[in-house]
PDB file of N, CA and C in Angstrom:
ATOM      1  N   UNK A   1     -58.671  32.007 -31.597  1.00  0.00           N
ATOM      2  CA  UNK A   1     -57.588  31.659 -30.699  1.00  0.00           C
ATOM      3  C   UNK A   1     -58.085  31.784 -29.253  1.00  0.00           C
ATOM      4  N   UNK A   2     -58.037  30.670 -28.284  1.00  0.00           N
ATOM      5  CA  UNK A   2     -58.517  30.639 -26.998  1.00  0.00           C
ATOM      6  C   UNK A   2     -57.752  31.808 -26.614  1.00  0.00           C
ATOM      7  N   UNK A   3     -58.393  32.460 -25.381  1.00  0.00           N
ATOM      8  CA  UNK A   3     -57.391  33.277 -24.270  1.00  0.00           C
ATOM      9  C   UNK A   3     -56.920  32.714 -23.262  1.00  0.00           C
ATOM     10  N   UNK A   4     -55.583  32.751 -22.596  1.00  0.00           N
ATOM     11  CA  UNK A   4     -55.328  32.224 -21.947  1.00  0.00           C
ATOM     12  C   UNK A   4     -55.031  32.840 -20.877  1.00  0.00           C
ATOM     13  N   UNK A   5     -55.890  32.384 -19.421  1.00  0.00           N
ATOM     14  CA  UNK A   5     -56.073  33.150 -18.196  1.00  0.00           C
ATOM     15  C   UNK A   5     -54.790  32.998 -17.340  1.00  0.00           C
ATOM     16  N   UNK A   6     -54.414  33.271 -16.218  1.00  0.00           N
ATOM     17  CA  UNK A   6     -53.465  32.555 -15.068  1.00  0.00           C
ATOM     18  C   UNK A   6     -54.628  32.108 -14.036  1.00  0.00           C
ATOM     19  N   UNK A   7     -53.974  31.320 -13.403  1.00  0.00           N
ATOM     20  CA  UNK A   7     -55.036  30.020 -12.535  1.00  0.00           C
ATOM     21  C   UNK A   7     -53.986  29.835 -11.680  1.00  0.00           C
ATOM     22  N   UNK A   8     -54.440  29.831 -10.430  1.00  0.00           N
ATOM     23  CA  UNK A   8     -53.716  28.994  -9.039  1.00  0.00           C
ATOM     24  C   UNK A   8     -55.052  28.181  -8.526  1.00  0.00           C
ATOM     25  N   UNK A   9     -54.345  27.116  -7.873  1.00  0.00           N
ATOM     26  CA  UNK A   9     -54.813  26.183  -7.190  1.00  0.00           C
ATOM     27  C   UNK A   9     -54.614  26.615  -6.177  1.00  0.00           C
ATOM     28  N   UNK A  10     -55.773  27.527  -5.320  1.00  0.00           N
ATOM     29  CA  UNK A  10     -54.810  27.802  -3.609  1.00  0.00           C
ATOM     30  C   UNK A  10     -56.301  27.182  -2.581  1.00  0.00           C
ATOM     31  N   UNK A  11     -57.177  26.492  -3.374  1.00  0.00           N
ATOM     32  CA  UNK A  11     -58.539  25.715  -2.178  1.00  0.00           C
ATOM     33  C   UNK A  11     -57.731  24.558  -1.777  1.00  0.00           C
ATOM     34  N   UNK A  12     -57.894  24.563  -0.480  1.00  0.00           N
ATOM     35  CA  UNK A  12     -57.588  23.852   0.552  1.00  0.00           C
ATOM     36  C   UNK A  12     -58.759  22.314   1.367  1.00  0.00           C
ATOM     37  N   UNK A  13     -58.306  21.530   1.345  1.00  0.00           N
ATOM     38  CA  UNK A  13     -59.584  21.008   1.994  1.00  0.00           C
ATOM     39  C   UNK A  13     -59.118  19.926   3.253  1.00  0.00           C
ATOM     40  N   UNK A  14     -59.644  20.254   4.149  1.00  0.00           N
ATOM     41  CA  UNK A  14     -59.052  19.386   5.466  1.00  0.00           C
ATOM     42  C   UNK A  14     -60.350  18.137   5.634  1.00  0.00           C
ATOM     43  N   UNK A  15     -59.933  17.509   6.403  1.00  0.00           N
ATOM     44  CA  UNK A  15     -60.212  16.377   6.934  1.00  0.00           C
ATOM     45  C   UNK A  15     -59.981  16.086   8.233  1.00  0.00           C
ATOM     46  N   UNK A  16     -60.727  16.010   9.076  1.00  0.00           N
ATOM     47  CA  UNK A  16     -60.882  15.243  10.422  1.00  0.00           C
ATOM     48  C   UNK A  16     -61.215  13.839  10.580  1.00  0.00           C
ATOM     49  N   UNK A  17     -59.512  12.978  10.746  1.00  0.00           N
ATOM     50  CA  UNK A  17     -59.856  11.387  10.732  1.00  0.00           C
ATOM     51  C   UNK A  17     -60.955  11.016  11.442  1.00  0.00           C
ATOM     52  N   UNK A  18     -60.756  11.432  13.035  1.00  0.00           N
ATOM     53  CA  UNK A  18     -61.685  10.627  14.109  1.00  0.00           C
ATOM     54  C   UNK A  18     -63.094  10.809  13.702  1.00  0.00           C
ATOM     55  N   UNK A  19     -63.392  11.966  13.385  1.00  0.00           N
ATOM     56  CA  UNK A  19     -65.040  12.169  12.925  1.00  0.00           C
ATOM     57  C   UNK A  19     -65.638  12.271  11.152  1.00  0.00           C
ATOM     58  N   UNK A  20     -64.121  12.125  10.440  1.00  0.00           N
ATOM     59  CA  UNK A  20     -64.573  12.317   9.338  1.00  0.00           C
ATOM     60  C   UNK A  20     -65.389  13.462   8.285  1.00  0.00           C
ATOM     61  N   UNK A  21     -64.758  14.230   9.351  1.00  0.00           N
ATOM     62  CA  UNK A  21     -65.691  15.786   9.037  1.00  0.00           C
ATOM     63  C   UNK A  21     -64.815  16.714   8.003  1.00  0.00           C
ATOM     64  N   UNK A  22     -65.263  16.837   6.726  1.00  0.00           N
ATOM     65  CA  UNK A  22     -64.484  17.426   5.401  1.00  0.00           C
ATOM     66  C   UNK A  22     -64.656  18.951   5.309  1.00  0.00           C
ATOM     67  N   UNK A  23     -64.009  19.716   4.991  1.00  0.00           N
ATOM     68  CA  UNK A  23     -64.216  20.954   4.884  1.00  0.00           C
ATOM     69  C   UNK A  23     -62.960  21.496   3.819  1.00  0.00           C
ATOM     70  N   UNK A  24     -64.151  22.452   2.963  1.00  0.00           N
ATOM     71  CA  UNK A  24     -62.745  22.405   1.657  1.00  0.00           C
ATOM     72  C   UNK A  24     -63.185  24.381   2.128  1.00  0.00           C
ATOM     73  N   UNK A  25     -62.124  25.116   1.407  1.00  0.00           N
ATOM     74  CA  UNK A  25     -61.819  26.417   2.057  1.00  0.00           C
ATOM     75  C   UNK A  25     -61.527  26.793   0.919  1.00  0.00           C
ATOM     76  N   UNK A  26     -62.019  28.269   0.084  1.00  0.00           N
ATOM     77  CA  UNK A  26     -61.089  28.551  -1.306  1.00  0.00           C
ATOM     78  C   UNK A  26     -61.558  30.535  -0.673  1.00  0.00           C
ATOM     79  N   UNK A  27     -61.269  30.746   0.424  1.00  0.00           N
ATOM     80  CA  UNK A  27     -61.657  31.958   0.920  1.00  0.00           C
ATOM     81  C   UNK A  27     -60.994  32.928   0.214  1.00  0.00           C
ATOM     82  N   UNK A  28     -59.309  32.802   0.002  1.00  0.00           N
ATOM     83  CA  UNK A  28     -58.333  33.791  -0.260  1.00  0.00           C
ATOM     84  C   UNK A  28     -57.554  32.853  -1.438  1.00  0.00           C
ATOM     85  N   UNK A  29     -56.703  33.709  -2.527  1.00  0.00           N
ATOM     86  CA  UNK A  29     -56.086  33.589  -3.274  1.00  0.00           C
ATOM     87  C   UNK A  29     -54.834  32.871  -2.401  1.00  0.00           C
ATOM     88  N   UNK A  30     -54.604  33.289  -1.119  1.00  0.00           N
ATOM     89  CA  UNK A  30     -53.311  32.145  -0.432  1.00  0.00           C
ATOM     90  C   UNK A  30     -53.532  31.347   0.103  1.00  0.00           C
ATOM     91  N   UNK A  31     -52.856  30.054  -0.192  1.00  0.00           N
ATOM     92  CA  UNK A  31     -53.227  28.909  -0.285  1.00  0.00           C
ATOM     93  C   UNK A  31     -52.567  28.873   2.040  1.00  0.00           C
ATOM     94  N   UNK A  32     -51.830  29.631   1.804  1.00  0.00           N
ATOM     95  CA  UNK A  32     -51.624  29.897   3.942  1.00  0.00           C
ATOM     96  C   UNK A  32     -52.514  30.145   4.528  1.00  0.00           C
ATOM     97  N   UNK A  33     -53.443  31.034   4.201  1.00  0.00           N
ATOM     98  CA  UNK A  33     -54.450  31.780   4.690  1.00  0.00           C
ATOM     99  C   UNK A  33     -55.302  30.521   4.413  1.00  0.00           C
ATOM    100  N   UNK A  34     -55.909  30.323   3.767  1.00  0.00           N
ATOM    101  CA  UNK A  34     -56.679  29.319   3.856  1.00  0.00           C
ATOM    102  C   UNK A  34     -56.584  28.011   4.632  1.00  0.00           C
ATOM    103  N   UNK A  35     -55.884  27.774   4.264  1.00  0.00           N
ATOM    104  CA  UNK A  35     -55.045  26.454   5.347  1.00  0.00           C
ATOM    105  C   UNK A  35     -55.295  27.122   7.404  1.00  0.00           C
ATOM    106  N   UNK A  36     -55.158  28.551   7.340  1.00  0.00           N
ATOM    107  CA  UNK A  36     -55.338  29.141   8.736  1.00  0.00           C
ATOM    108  C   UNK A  36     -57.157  28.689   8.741  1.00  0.00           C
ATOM    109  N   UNK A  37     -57.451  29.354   7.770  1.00  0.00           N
ATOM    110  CA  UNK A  37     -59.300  29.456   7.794  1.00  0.00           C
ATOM    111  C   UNK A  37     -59.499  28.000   7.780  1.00  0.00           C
ATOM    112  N   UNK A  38     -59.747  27.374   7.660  1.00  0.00           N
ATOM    113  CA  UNK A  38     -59.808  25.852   7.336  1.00  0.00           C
ATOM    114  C   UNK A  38     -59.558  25.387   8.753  1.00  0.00           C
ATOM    115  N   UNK A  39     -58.729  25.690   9.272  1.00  0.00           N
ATOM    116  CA  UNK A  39     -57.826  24.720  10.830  1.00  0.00           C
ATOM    117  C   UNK A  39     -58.917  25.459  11.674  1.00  0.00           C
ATOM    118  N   UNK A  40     -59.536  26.737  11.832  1.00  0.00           N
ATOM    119  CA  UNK A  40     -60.422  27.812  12.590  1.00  0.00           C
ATOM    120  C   UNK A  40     -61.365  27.004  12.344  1.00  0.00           C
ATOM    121  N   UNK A  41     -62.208  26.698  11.432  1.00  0.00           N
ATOM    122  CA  UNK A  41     -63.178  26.719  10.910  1.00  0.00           C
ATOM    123  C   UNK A  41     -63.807  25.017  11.397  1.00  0.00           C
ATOM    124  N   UNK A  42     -62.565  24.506  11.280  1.00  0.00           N
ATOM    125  CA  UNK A  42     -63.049  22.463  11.545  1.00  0.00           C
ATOM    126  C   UNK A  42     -62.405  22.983  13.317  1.00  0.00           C
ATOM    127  N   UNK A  43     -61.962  23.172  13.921  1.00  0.00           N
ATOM    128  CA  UNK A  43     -61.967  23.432  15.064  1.00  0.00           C
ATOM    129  C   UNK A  43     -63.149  24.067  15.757  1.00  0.00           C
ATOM    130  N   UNK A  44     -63.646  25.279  15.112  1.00  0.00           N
ATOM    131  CA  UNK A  44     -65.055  25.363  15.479  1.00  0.00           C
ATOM    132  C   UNK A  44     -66.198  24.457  15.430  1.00  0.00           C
ATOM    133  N   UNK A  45     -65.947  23.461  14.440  1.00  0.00           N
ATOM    134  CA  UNK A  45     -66.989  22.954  14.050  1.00  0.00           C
ATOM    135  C   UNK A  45     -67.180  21.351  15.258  1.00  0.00           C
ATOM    136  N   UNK A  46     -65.897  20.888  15.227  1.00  0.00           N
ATOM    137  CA  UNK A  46     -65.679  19.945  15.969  1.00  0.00           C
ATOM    138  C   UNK A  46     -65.712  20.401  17.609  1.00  0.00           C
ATOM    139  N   UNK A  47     -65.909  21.824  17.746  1.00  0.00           N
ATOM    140  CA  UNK A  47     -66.159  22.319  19.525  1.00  0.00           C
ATOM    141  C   UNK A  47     -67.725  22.367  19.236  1.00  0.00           C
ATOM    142  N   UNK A  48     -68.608  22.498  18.503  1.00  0.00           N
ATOM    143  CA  UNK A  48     -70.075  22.533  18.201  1.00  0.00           C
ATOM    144  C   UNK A  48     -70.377  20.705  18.540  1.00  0.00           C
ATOM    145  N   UNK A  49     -69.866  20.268  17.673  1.00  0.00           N
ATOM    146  CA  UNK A  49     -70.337  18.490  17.557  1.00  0.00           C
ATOM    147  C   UNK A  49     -70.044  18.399  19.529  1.00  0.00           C
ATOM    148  N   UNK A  50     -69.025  18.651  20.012  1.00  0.00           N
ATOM    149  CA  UNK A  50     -68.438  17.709  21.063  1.00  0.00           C
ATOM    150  C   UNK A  50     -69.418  18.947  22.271  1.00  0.00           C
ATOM    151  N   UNK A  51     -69.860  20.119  22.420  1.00  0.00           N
ATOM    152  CA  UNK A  51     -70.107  20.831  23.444  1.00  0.00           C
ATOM    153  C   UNK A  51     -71.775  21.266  22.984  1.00  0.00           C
ATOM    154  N   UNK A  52     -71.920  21.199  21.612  1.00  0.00           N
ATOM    155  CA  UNK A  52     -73.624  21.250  21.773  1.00  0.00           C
ATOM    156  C   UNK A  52     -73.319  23.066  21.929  1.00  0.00           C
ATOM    157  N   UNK A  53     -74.670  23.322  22.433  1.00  0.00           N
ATOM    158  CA  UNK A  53     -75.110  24.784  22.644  1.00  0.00           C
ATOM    159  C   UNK A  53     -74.128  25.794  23.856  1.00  0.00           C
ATOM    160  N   UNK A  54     -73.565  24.178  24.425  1.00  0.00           N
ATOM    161  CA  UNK A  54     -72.379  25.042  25.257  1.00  0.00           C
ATOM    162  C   UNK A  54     -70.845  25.669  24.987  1.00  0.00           C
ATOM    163  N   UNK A  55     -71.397  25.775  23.053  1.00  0.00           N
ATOM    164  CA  UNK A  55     -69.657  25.719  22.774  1.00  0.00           C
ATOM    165  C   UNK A  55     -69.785  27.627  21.881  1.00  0.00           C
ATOM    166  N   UNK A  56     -68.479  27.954  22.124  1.00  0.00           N
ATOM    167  CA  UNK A  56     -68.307  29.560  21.998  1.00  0.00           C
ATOM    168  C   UNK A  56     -69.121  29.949  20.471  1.00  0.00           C
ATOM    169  N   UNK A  57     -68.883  29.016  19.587  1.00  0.00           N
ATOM    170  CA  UNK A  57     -69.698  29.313  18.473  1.00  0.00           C
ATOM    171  C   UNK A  57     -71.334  29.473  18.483  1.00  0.00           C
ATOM    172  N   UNK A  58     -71.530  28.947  19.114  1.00  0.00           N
ATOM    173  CA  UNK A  58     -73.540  28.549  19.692  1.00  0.00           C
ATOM    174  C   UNK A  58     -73.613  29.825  20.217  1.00  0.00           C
ATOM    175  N   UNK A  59     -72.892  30.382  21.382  1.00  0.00           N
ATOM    176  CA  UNK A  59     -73.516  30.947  22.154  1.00  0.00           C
ATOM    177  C   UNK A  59     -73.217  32.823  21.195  1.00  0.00           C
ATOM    178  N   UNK A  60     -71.870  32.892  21.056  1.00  0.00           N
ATOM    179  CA  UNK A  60     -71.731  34.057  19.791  1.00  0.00           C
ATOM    180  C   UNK A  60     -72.770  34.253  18.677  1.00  0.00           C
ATOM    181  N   UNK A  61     -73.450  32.935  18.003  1.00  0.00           N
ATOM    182  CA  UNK A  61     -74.788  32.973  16.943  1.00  0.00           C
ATOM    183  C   UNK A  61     -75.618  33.441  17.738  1.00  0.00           C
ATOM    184  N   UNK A  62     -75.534  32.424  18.992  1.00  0.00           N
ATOM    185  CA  UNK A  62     -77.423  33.270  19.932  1.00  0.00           C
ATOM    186  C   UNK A  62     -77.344  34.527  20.294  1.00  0.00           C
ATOM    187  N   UNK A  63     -76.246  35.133  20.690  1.00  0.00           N
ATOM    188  CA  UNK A  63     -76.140  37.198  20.959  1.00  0.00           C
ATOM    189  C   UNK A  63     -76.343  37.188  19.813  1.00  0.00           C
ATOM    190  N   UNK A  64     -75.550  37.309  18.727  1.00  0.00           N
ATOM    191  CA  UNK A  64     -76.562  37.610  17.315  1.00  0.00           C
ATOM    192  C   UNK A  64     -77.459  37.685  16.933  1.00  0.00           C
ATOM    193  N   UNK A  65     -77.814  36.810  16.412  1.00  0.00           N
ATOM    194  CA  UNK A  65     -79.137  36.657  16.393  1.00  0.00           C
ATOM    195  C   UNK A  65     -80.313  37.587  17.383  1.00  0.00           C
ATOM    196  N   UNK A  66     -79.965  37.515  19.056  1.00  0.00           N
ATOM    197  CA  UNK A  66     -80.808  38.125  19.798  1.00  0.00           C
ATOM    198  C   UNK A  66     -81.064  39.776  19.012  1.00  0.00           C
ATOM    199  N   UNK A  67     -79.720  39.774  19.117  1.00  0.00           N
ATOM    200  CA  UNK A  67     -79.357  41.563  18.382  1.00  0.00           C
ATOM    201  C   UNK A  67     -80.003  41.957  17.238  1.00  0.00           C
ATOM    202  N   UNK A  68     -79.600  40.833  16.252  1.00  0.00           N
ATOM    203  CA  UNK A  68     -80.308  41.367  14.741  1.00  0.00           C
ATOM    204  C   UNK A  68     -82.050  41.471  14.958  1.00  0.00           C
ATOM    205  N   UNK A  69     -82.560  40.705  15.951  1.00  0.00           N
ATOM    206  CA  UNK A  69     -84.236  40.466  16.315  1.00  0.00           C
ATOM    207  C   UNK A  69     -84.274  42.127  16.917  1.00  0.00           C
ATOM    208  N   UNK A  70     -83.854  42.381  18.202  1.00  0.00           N
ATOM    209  CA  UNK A  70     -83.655  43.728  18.548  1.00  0.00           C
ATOM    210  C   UNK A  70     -83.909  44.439  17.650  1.00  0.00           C
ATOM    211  N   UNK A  71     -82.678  44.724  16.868  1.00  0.00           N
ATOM    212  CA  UNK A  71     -82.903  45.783  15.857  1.00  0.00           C
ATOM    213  C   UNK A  71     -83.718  45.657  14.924  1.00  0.00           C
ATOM    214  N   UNK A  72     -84.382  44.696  14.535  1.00  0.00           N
ATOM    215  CA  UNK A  72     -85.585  44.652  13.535  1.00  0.00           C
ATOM    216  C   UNK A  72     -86.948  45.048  14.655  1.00  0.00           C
ATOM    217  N   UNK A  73     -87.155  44.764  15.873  1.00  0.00           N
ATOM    218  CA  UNK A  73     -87.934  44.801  16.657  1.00  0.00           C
ATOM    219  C   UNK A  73     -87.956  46.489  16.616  1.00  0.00           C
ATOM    220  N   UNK A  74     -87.194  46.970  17.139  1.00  0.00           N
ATOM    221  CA  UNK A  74     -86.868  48.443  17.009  1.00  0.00           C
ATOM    222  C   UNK A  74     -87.372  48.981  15.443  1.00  0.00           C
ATOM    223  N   UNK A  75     -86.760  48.777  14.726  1.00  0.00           N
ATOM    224  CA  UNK A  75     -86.977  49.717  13.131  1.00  0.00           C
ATOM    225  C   UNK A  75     -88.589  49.379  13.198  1.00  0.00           C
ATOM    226  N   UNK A  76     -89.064  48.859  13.354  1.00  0.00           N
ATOM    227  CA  UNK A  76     -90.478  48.058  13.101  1.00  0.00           C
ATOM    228  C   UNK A  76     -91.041  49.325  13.664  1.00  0.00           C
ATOM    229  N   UNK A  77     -90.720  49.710  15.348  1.00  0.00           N
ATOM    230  CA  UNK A  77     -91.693  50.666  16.113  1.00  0.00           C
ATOM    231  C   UNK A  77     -91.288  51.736  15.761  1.00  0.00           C
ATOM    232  N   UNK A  78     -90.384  51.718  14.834  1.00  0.00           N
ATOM    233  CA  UNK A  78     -90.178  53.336  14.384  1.00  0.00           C
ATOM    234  C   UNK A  78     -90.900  54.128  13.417  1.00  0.00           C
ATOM    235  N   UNK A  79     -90.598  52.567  12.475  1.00  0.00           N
ATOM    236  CA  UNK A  79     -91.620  52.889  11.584  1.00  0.00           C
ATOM    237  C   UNK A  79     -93.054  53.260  11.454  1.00  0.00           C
ATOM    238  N   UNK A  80     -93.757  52.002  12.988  1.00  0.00           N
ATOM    239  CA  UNK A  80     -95.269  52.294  12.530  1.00  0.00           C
ATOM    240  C   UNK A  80     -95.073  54.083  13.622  1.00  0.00           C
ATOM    241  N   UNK A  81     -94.379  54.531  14.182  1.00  0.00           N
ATOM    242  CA  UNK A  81     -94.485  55.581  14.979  1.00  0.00           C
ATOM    243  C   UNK A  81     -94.477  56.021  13.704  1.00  0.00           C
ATOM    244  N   UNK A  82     -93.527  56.538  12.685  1.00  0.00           N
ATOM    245  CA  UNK A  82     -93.934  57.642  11.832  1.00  0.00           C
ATOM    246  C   UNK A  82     -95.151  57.484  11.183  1.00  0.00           C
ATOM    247  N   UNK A  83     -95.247  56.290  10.045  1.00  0.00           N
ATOM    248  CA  UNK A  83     -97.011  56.165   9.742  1.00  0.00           C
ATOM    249  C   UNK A  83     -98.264  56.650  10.805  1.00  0.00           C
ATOM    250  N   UNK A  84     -97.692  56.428  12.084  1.00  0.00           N
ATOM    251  CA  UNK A  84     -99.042  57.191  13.094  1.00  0.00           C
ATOM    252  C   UNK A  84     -98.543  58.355  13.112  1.00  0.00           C
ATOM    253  N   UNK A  85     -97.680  59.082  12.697  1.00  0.00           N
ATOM    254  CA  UNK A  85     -97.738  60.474  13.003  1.00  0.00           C
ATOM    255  C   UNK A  85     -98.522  61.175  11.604  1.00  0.00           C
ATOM    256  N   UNK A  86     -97.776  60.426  10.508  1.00  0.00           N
ATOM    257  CA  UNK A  86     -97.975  60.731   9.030  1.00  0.00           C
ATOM    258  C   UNK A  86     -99.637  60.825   9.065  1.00  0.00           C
ATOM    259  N   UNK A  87    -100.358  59.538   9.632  1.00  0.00           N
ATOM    260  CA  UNK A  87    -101.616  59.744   9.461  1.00  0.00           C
ATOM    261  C   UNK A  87    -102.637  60.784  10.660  1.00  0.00           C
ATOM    262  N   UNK A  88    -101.676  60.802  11.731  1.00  0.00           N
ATOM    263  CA  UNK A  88    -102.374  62.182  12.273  1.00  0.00           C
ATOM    264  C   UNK A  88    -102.198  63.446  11.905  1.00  0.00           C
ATOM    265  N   UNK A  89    -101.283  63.619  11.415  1.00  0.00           N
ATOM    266  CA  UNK A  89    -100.891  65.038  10.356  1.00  0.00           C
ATOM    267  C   UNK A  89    -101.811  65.200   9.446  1.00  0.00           C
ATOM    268  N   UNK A  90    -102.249  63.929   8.350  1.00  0.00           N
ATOM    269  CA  UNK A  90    -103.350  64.109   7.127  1.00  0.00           C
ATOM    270  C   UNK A  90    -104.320  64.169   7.820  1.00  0.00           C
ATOM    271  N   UNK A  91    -105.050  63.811   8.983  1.00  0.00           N
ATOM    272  CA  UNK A  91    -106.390  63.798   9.623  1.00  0.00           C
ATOM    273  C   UNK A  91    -106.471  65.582   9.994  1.00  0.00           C
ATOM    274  N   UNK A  92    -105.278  66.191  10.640  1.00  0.00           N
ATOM    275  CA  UNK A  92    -105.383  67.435  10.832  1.00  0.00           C
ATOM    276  C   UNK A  92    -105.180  68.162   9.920  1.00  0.00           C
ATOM    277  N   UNK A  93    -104.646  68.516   8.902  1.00  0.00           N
ATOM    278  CA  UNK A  93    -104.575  69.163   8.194  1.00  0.00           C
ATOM    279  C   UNK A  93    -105.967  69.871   7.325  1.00  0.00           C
ATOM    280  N   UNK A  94    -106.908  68.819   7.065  1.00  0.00           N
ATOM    281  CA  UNK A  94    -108.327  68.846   6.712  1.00  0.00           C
ATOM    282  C   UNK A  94    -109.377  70.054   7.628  1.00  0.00           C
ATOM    283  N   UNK A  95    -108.857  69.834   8.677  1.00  0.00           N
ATOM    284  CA  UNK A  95    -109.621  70.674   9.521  1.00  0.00           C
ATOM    285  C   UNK A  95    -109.110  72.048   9.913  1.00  0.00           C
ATOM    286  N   UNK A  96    -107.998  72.163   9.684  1.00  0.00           N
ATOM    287  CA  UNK A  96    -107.150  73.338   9.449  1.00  0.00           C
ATOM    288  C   UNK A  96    -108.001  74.074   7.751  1.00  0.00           C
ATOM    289  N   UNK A  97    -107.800  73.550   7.114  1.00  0.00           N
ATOM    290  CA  UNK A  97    -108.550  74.278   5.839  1.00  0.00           C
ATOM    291  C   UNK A  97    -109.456  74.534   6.167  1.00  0.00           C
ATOM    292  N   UNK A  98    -110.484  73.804   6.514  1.00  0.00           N
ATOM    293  CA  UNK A  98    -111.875  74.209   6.960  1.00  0.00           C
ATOM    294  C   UNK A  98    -112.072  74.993   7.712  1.00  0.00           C
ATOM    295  N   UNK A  99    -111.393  75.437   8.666  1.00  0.00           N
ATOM    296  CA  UNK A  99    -111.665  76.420   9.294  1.00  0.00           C
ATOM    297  C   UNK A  99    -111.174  77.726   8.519  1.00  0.00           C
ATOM    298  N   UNK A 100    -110.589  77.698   7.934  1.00  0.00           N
ATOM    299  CA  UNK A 100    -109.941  78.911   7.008  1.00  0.00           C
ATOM    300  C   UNK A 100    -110.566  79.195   6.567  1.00  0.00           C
ATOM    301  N   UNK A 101    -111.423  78.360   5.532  1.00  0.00           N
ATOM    302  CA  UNK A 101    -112.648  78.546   4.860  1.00  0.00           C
ATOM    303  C   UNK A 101    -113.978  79.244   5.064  1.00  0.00           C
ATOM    304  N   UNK A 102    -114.155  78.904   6.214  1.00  0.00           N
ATOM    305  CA  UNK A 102    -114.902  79.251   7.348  1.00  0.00           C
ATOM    306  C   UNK A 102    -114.735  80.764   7.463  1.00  0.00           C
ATOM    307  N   UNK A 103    -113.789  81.185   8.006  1.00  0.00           N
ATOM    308  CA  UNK A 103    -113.389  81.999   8.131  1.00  0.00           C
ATOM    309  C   UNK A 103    -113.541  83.307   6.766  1.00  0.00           C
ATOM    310  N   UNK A 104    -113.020  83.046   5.692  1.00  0.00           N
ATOM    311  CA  UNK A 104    -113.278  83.756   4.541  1.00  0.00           C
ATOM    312  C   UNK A 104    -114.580  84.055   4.181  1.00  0.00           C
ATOM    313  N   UNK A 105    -115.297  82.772   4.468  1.00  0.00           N
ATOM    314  CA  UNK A 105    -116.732  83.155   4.191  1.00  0.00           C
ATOM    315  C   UNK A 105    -117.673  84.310   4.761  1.00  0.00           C
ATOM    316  N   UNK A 106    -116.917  84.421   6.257  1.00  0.00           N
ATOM    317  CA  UNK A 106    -117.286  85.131   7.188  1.00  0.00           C
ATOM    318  C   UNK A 106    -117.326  86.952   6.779  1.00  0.00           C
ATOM    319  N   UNK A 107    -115.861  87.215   5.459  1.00  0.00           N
ATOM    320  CA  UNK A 107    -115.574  88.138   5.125  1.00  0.00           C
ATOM    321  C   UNK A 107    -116.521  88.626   4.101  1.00  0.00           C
ATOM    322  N   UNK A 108    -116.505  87.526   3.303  1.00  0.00           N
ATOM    323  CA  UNK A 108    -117.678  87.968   2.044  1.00  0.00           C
ATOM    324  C   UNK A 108    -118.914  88.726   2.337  1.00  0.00           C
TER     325      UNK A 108
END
């Protein structure tokens, strides 16, 4: 015997006559909300087509972006800072024994 699920239809899909620009939306279970995301979303898209790099979406991706580079730029020098510490610690440590050694022998 099949199971039988519940199902809504709440994807949305708009259309922009003048440019022909389609955008279907299935973000949220409400078919309102989507219809909001959808009207945001081809409005952004159609201020990108008509303003290029001068439009609020362009320039919000490029601080991004700058930021996420930042912070990878950053973790990067953190990292090789600990590996250079990690490997000046194992370089000293060697010579710390040895002298200990040194030292004991001195007792014998």
């Amino acid at each position: 015997m099949p199971v039988i699920q519940n199902k809504t239809s709440s994807a949305v899909q708009m259309k922009h006559m003048r440019t022909g620009l389609v955008l279907k939306v299935q973000a949220t279970r409400s078919r309102s909300q989507n219809r909001k995301i959808a009207r945001q979303m081809l409005a952004e898209k159609l201020e990108e087509l008509e303003k290029g790099k001068d439009s609020r979406v362009a320039i919000v991706g490029d601080s991004k972006r700058k930021k996420k580079s930042s912070a990878v730029k950053k973790s990067k020098r953190k990292y090789r800072m600990l590996e250079e510490e990690k490997s000046r610690v194992a370089k000293e440590v060697p010579r710390e024994e040895s002298s200990a050694q040194d030292n004991n022998k001195g007792l014998d």
